[in-house]
PDB file of N, CA and C in Angstrom:
ATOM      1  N   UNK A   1     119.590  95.344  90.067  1.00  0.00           N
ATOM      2  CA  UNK A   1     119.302  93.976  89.714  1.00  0.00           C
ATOM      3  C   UNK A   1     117.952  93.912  89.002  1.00  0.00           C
ATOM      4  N   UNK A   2     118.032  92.955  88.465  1.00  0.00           N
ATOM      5  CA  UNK A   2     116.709  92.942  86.834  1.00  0.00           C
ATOM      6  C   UNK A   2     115.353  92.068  87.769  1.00  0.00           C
ATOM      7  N   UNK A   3     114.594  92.088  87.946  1.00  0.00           N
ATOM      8  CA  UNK A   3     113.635  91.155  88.229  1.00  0.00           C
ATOM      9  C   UNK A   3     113.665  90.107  86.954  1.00  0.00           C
ATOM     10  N   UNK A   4     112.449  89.016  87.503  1.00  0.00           N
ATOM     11  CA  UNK A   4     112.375  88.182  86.718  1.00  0.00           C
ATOM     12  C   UNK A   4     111.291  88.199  85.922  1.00  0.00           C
ATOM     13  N   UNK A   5     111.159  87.431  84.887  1.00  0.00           N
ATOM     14  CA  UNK A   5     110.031  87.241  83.534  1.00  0.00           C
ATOM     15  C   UNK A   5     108.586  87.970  84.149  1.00  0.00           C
ATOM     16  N   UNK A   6     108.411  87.217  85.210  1.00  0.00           N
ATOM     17  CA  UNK A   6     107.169  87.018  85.534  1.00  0.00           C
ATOM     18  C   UNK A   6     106.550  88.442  86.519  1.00  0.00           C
ATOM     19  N   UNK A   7     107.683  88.750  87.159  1.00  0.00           N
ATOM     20  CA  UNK A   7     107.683  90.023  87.643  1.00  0.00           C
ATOM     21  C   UNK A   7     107.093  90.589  87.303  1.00  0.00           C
ATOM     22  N   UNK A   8     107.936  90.944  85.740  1.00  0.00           N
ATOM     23  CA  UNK A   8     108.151  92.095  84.658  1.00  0.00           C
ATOM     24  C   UNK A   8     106.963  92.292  83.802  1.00  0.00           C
ATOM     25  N   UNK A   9     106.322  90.794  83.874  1.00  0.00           N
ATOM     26  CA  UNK A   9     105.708  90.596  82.585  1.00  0.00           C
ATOM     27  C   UNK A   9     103.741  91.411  83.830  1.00  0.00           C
ATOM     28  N   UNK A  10     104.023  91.061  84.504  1.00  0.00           N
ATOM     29  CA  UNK A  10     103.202  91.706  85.566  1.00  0.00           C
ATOM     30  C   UNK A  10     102.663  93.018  85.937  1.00  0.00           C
ATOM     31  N   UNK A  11     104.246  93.496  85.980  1.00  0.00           N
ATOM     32  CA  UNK A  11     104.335  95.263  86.624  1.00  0.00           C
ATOM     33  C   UNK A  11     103.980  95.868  85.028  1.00  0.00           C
ATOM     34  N   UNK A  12     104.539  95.362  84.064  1.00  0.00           N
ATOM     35  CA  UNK A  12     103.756  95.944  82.719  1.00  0.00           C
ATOM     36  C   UNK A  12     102.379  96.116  82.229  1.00  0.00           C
ATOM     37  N   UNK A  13     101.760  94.761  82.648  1.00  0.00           N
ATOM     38  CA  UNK A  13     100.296  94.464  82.330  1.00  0.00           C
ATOM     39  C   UNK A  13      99.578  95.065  82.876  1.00  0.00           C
ATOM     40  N   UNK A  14     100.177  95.337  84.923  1.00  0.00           N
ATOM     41  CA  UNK A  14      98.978  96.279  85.418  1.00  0.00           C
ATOM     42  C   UNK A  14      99.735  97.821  85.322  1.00  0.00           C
ATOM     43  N   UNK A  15     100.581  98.261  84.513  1.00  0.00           N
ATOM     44  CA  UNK A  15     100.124  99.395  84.436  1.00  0.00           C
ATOM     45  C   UNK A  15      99.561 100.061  82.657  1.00  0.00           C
ATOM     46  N   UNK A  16      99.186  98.713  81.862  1.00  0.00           N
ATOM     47  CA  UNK A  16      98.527  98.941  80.929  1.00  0.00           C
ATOM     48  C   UNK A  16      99.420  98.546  79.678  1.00  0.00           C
ATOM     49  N   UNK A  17     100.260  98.130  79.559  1.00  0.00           N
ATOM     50  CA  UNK A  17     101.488  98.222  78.670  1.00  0.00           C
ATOM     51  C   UNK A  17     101.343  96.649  77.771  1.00  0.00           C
ATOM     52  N   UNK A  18     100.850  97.049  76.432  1.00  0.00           N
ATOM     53  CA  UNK A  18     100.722  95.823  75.935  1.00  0.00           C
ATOM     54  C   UNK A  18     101.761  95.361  75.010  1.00  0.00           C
ATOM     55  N   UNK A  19     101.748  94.142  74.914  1.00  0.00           N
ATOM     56  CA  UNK A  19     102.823  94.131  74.145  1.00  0.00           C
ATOM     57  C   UNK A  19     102.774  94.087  72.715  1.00  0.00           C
ATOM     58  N   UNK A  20     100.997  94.887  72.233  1.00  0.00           N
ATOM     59  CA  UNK A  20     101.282  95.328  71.062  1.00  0.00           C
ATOM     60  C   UNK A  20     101.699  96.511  70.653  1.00  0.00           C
ATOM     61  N   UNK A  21     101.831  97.568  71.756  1.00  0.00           N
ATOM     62  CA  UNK A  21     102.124  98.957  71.715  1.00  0.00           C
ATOM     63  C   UNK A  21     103.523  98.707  70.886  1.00  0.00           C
ATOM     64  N   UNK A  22     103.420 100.220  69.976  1.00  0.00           N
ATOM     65  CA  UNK A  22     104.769 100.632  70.073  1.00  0.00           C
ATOM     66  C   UNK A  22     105.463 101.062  70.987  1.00  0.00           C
ATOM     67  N   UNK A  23     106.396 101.101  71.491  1.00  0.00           N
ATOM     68  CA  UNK A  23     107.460 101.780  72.799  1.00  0.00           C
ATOM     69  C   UNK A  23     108.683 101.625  71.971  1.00  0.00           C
ATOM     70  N   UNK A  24     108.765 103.146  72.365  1.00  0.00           N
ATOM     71  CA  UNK A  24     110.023 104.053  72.415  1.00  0.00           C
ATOM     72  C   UNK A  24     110.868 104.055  73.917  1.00  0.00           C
ATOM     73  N   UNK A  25     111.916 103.315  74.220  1.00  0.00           N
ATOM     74  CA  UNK A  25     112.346 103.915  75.256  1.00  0.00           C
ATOM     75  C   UNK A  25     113.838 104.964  75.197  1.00  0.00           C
ATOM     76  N   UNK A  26     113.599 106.238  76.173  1.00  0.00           N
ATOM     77  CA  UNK A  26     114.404 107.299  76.238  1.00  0.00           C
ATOM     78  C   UNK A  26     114.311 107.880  77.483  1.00  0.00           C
ATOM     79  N   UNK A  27     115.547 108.617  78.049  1.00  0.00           N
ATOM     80  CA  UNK A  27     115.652 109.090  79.128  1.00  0.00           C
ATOM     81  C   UNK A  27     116.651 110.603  78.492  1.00  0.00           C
ATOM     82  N   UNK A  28     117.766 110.382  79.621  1.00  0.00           N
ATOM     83  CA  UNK A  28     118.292 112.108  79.413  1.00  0.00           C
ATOM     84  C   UNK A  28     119.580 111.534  78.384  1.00  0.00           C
ATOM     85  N   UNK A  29     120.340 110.276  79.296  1.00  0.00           N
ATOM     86  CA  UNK A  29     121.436 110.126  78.216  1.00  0.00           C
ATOM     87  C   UNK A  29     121.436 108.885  77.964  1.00  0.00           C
ATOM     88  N   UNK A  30     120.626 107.781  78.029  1.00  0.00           N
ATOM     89  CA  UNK A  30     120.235 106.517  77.627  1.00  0.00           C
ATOM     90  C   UNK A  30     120.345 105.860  78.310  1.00  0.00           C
ATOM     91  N   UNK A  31     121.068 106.000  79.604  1.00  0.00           N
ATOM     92  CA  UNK A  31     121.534 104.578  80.540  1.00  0.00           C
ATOM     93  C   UNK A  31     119.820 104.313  81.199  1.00  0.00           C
ATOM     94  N   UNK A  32     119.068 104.901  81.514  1.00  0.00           N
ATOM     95  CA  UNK A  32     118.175 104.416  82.089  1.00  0.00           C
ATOM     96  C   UNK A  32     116.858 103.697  81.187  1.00  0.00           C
ATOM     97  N   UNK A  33     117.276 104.463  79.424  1.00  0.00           N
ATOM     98  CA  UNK A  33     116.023 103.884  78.609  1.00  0.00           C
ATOM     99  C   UNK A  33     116.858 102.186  78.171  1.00  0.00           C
ATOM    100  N   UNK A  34     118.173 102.310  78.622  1.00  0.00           N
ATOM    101  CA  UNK A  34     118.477 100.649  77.894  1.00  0.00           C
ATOM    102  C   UNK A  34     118.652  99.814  79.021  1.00  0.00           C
ATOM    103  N   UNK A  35     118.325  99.922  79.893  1.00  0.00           N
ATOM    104  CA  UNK A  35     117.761  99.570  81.312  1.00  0.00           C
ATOM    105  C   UNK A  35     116.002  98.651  80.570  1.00  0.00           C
ATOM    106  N   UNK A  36     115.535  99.844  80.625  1.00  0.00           N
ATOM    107  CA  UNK A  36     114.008  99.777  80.486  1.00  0.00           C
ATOM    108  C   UNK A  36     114.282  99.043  79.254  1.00  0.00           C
ATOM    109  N   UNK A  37     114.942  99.009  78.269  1.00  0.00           N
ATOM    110  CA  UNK A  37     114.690  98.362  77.254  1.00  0.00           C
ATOM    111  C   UNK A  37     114.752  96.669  76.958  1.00  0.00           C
ATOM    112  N   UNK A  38     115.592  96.457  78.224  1.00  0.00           N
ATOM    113  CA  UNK A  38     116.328  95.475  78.527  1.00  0.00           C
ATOM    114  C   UNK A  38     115.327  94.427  79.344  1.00  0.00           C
ATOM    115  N   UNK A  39     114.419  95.153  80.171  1.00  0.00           N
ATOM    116  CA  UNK A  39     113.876  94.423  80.890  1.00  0.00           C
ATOM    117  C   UNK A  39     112.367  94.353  79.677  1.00  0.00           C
ATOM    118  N   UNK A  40     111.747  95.204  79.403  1.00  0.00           N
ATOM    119  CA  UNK A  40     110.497  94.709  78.151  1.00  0.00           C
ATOM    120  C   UNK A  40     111.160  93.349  77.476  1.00  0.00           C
ATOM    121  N   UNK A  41     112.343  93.351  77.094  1.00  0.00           N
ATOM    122  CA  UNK A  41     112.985  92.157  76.054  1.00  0.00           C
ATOM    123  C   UNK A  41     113.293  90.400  77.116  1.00  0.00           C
ATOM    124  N   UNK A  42     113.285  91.300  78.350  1.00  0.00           N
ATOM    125  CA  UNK A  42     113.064  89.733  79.245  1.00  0.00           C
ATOM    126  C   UNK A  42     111.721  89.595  79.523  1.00  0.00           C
ATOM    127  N   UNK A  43     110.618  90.448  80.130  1.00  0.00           N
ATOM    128  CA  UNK A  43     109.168  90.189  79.611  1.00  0.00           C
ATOM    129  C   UNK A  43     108.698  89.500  78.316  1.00  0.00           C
ATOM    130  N   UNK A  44     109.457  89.738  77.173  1.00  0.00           N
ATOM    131  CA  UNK A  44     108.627  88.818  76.387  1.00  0.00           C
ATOM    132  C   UNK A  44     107.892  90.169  75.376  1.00  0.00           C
ATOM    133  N   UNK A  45     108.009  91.030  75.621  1.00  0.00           N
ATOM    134  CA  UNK A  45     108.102  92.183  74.369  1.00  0.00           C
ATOM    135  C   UNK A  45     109.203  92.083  73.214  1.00  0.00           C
ATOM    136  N   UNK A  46     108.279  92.155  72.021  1.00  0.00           N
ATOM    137  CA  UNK A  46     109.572  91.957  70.827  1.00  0.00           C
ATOM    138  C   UNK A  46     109.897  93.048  70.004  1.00  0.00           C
ATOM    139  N   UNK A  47     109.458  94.033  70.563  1.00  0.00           N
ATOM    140  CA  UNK A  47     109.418  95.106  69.596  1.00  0.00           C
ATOM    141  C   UNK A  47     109.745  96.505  70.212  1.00  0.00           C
ATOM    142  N   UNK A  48     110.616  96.315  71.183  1.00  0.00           N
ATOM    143  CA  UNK A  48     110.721  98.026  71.972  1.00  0.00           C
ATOM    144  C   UNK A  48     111.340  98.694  70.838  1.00  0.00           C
ATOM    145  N   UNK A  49     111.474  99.709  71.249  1.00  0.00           N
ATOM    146  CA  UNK A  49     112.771 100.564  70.489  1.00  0.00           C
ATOM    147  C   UNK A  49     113.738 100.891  71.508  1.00  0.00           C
ATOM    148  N   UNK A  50     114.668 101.594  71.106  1.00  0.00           N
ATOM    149  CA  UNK A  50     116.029 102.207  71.896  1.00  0.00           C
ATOM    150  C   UNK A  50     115.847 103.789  71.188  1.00  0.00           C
ATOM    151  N   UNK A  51     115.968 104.823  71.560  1.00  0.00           N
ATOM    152  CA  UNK A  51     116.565 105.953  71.603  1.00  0.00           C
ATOM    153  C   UNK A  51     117.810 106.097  72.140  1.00  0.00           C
ATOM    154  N   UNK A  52     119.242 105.855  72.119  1.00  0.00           N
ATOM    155  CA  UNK A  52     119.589 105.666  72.725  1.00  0.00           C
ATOM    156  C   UNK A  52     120.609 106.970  72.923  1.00  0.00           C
ATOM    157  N   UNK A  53     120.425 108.010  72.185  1.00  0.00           N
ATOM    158  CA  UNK A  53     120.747 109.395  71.982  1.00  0.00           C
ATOM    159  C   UNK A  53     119.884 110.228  73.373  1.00  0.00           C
ATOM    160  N   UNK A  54     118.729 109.426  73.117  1.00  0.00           N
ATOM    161  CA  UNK A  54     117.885 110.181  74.119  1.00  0.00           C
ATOM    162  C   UNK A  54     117.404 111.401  73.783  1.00  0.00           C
ATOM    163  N   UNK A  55     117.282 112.316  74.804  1.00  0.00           N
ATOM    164  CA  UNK A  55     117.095 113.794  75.249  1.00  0.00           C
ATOM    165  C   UNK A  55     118.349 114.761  74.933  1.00  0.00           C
ATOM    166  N   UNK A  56     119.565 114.459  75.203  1.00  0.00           N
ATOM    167  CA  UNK A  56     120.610 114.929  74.784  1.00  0.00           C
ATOM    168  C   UNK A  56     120.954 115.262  73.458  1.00  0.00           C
ATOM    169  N   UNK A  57     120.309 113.937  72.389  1.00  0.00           N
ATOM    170  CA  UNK A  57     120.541 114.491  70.939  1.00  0.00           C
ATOM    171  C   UNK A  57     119.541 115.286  70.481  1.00  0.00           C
ATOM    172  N   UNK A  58     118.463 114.715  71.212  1.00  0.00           N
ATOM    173  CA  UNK A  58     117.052 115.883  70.593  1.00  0.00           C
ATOM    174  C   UNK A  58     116.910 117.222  71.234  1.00  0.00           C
ATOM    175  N   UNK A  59     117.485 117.333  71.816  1.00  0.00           N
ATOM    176  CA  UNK A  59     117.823 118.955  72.275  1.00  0.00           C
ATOM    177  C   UNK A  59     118.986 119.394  71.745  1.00  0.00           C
ATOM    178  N   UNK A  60     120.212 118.697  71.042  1.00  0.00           N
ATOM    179  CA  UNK A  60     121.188 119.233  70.418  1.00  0.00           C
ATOM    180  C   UNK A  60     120.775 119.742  69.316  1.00  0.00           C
ATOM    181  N   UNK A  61     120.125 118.569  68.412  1.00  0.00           N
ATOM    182  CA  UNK A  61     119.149 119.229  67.251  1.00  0.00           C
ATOM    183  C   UNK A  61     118.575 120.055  67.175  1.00  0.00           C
ATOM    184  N   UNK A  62     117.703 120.022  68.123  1.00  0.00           N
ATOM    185  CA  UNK A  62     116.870 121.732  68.359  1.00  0.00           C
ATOM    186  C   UNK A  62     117.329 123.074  68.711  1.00  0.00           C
ATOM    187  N   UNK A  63     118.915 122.964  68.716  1.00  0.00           N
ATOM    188  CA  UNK A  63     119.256 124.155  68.784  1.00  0.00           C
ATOM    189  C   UNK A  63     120.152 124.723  67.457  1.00  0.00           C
ATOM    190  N   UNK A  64     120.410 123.160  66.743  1.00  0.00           N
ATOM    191  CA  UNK A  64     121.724 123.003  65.919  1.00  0.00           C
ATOM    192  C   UNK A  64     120.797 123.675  64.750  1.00  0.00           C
ATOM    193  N   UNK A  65     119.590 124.156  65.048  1.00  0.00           N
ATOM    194  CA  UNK A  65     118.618 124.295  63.651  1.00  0.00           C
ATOM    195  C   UNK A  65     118.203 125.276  64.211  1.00  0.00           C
ATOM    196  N   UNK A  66     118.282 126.408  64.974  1.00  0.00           N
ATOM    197  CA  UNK A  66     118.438 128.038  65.018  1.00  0.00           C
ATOM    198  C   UNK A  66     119.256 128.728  64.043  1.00  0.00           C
TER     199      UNK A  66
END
């Protein structure tokens, strides 16, 4: 379950997270970065990104180029 605005907009601020940063969010196969992405966009962040390939495509790449 998602917390709310104010929560969110909270647990971001104190751990430094502005909402002028760029952010990238990514995990192993995306379910957890469009999670995270989901909740910055109910905080009131307008600018995340999605990876939504993740770790999985960037390690496919890195081998697909041996």
């Amino acid at each position: 379950m998602f917390q709310n605005k104010n929560f969110l907009q909270n647990l971001f601020s104190q751990n430094k997270i502005d909402k002028k940063d760029q952010i990238v969010c990514f995990c192993t196969h995306g379910n957890i970065a469009s999670s995270l992405f989901l909740q910055l966009m109910i905080a009131g962040y307008t600018n995340p990104k999605l990876y939504d390939d993740s770790f999985v495509d960037w390690n496919g790449r890195r081998f697909s180029l041996e």
